[in-house]
Each structure stands twice: as C-alpha cells, then as structure tokens.
N, C-alpha and C. Protein backbone atom coordinates (compact mmCIF):
# COMPACT_ATOMS: atom_id res chain seq x y z
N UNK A 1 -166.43 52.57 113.12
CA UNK A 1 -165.96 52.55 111.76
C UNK A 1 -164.94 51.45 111.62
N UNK A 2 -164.91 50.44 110.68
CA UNK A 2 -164.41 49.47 110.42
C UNK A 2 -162.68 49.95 110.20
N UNK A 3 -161.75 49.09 110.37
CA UNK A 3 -159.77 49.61 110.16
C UNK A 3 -160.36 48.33 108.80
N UNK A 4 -159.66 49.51 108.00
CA UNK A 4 -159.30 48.80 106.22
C UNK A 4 -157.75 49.26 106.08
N UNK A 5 -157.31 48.37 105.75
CA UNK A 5 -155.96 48.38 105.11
C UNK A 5 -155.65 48.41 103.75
N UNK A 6 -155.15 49.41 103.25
CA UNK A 6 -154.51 49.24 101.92
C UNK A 6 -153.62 48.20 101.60
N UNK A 7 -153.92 47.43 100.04
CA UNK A 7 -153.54 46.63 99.82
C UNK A 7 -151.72 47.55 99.48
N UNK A 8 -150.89 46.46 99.59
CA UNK A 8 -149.67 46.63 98.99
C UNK A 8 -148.54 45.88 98.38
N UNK A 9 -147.86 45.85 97.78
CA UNK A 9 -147.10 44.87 97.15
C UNK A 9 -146.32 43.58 98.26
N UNK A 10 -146.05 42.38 98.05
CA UNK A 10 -145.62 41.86 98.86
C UNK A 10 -144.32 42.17 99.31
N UNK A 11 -143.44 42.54 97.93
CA UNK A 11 -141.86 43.49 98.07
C UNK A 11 -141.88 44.49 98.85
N UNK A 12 -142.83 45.01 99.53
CA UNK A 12 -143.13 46.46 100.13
C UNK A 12 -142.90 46.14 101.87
N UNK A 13 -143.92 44.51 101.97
CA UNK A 13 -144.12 44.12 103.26
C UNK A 13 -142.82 44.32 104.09
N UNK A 14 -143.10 44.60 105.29
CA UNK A 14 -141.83 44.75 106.48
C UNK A 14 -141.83 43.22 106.89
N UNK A 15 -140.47 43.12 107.23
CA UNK A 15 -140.21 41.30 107.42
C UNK A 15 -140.79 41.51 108.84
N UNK A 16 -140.96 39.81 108.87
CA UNK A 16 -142.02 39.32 109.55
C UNK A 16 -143.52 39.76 110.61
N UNK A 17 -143.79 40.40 109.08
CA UNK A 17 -145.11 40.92 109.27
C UNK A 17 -146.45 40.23 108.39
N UNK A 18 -146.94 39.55 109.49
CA UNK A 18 -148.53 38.86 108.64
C UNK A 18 -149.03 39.51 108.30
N UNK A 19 -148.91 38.94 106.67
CA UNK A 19 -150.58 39.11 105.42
C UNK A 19 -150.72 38.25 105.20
N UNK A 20 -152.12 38.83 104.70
CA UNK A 20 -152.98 38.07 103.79
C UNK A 20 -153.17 38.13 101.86
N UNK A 21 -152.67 37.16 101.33
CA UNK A 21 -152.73 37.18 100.23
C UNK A 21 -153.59 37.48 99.38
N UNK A 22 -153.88 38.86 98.95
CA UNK A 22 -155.04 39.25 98.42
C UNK A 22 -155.13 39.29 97.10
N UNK A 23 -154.54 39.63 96.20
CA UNK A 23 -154.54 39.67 94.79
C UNK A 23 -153.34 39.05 93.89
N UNK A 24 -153.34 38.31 93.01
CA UNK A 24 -152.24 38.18 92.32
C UNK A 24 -152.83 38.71 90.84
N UNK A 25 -151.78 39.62 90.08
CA UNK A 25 -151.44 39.98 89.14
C UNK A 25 -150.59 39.61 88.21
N UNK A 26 -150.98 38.50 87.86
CA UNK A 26 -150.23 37.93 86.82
C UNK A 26 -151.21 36.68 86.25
N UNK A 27 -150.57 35.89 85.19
CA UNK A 27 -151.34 34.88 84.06
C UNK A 27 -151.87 33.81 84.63
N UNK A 28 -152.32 33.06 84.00
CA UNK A 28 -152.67 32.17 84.65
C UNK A 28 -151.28 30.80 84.61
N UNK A 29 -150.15 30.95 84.12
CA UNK A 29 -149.01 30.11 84.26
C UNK A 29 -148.88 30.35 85.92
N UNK A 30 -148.62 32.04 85.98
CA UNK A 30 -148.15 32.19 86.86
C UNK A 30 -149.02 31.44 88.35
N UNK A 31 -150.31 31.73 88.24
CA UNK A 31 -151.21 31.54 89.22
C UNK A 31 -151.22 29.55 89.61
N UNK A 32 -151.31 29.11 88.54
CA UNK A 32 -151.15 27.60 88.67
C UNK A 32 -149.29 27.52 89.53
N UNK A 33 -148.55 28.04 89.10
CA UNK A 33 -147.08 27.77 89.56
C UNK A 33 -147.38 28.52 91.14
N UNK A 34 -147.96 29.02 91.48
CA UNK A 34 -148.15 29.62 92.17
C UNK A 34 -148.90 28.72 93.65
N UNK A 35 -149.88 28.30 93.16
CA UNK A 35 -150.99 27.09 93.53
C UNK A 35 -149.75 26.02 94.15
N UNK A 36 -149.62 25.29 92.96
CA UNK A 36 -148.14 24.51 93.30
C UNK A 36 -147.49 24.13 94.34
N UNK A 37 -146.97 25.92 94.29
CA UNK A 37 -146.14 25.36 95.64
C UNK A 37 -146.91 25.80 97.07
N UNK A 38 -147.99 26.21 97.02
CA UNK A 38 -148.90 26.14 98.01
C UNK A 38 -149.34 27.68 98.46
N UNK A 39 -149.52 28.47 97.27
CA UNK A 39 -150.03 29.76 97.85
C UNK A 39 -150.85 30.44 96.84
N UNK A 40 -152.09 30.53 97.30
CA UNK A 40 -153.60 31.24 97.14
C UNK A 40 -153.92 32.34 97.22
N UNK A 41 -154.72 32.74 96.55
CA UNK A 41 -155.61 33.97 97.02
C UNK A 41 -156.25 33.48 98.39
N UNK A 42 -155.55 34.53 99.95
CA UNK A 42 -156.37 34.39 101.34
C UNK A 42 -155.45 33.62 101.49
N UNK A 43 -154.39 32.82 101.66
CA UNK A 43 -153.11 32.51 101.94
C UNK A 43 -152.51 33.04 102.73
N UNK A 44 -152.45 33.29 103.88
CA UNK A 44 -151.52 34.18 105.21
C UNK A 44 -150.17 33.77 104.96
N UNK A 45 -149.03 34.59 105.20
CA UNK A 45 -147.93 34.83 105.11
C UNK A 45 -147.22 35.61 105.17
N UNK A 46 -145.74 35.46 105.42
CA UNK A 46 -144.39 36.48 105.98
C UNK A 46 -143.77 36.32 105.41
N UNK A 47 -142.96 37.53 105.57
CA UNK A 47 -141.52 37.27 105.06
C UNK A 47 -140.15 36.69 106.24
N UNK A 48 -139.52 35.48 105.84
CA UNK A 48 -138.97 35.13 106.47
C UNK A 48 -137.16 35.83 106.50
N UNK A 49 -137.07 35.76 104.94
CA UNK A 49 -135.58 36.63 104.34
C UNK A 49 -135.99 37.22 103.24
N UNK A 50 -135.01 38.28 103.21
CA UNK A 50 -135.06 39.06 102.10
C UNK A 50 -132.93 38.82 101.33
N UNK A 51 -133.76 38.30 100.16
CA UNK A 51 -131.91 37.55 99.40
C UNK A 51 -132.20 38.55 98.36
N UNK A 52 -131.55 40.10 98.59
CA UNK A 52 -131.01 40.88 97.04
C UNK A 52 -132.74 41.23 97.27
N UNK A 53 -132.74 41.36 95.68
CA UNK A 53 -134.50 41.69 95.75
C UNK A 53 -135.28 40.14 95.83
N UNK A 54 -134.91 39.23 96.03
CA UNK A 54 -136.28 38.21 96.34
C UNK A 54 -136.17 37.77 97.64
N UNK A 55 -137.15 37.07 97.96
CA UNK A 55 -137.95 36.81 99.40
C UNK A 55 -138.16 35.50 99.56
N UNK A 56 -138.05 35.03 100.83
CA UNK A 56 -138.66 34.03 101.52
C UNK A 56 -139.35 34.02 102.16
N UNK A 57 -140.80 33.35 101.91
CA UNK A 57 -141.57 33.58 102.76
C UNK A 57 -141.67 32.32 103.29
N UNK A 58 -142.52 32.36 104.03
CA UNK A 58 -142.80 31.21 105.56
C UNK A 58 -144.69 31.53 105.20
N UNK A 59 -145.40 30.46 104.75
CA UNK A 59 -146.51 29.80 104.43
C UNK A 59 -146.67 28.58 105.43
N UNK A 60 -147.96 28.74 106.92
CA UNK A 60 -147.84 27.58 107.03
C UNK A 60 -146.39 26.61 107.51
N UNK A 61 -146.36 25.44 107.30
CA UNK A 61 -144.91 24.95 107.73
C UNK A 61 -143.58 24.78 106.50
N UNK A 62 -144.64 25.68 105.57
CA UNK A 62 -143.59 25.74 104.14
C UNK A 62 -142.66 27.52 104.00
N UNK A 63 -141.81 26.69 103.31
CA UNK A 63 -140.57 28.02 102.60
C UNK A 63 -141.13 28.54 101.48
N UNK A 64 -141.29 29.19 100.57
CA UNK A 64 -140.91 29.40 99.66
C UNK A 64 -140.14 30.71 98.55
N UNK A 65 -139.68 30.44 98.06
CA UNK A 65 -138.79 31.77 97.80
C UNK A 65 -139.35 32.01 96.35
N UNK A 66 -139.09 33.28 96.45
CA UNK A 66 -139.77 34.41 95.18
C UNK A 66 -138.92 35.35 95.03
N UNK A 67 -138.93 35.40 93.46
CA UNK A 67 -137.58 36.68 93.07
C UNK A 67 -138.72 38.19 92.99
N UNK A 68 -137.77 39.22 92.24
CA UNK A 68 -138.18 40.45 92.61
C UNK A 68 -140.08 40.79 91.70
N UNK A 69 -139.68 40.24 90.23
CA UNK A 69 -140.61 40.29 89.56
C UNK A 69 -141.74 39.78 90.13
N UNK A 70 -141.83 38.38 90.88
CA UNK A 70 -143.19 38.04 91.05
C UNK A 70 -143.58 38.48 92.57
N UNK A 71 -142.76 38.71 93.53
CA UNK A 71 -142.98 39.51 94.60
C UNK A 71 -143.61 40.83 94.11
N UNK A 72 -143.63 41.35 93.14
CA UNK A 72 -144.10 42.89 92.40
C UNK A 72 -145.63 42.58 91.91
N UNK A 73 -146.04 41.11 91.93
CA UNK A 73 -147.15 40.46 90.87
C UNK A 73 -148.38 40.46 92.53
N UNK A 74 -147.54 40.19 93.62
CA UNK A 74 -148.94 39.42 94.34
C UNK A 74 -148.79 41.01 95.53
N UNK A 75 -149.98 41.08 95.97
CA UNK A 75 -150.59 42.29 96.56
C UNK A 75 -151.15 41.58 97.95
N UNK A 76 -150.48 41.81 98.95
CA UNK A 76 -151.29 41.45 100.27
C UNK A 76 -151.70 42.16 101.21
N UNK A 77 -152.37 42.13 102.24
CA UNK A 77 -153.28 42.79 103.00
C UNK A 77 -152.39 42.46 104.39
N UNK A 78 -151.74 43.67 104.95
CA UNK A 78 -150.29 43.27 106.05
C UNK A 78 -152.00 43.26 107.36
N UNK A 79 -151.86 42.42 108.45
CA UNK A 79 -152.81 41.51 109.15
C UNK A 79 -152.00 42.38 110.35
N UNK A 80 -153.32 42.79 111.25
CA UNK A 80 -152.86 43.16 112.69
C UNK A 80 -152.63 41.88 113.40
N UNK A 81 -151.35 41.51 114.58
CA UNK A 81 -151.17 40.24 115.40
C UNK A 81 -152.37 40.26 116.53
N UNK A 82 -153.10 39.71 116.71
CA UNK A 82 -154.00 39.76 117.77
C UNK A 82 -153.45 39.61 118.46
N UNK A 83 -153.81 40.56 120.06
CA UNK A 83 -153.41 39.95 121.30
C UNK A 83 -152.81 38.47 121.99
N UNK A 84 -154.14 37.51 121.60
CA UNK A 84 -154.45 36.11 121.84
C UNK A 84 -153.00 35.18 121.12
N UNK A 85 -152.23 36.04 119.84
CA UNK A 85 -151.06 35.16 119.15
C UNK A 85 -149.84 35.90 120.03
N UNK A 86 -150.02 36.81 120.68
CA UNK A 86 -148.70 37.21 121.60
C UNK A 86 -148.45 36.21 122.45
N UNK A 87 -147.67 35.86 123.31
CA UNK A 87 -147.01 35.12 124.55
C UNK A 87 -147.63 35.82 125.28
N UNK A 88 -147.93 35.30 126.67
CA UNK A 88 -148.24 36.17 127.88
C UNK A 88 -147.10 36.46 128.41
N UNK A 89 -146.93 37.09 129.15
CA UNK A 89 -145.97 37.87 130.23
C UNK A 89 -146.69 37.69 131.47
N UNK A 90 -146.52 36.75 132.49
CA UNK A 90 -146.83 36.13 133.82
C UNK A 90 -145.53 36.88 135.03
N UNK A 91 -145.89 37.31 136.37
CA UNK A 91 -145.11 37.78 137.26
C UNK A 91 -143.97 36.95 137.39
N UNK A 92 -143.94 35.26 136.87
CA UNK A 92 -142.57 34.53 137.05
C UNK A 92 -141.76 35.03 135.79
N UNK A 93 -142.40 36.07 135.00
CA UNK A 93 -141.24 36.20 133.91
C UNK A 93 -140.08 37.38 133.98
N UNK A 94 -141.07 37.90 134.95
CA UNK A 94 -140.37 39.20 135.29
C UNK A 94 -139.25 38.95 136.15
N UNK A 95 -138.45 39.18 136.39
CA UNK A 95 -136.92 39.33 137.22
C UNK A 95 -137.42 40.29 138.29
C-alpha cells in the first residue's frame, strides 16, 4: 500500500523539514509574484527561520521570505529524507 501524505499549510511545516509545493491558494497576482521570486507548484522547500508569524524559506540556493497570510495561501506535501541524502557514519567517525 502506497505512504500518502496529507497536504498541509506551509505555516504548519516543522523547520527544516522538506516539501513539496503542492497547491497554492490564492490569485493569480499572487501566483505570478510568486513565480518571480522562484517558487512553483512541485517546488521543494524548507523552512529556514521562522520571524513572528512569517518564514524563510531556503528554495534551491535561494532565500525567500513570506509573511503569515501567504504562508496560510500555499499547501505542501512535508517529503520523507531518503536514506541516500543522510551523511554516512563510517567506523573513522566513531570515537
């Protein structure tokens, strides 16, 4: 049986935890301003800080920060870390 994740607000996400940008809810101003500064529908991303209620996320090798309202607008899909993106742990790491 396939693992599905409920979608959830991006304000919801636990910091630095990968999603995937699944829905935005809002106009199309918003969606072009959105585009802009470089984030899509299927867009992977974290939260880097949380300032008051808005966010920084970490896109890629970009910042960008979002206040509370439009963090409430986009809906992402929080991404299990695969094994393969962990560090290894080798016997020289161990003490």
């Amino acid at each position: 049986m396939p693992h599905s994740t409920a979608l959830i607000r991006l304000s919801e996400l636990p910091h630095d935890t990968p999603a995937q940008l699944t829905e935005i809810h809002g106009g199309h101003h918003l969606i072009r301003r959105l585009l802009a500064l470089g984030l899509r529908q299927g867009s992977v991303l974290h939260i880097v800080q949380r300032r008051g209620q808005g966010l920084v996320l970490a896109t890629g090798a970009a910042r960008i920060a979002v206040g509370a309202g439009i963090a409430d607008k986009l809906w992402v899909t929080p991404q299990e870390i695969a094994p393969a993106a962990l560090p290894a742990v080798t016997a020289e790491d161990v003490p």
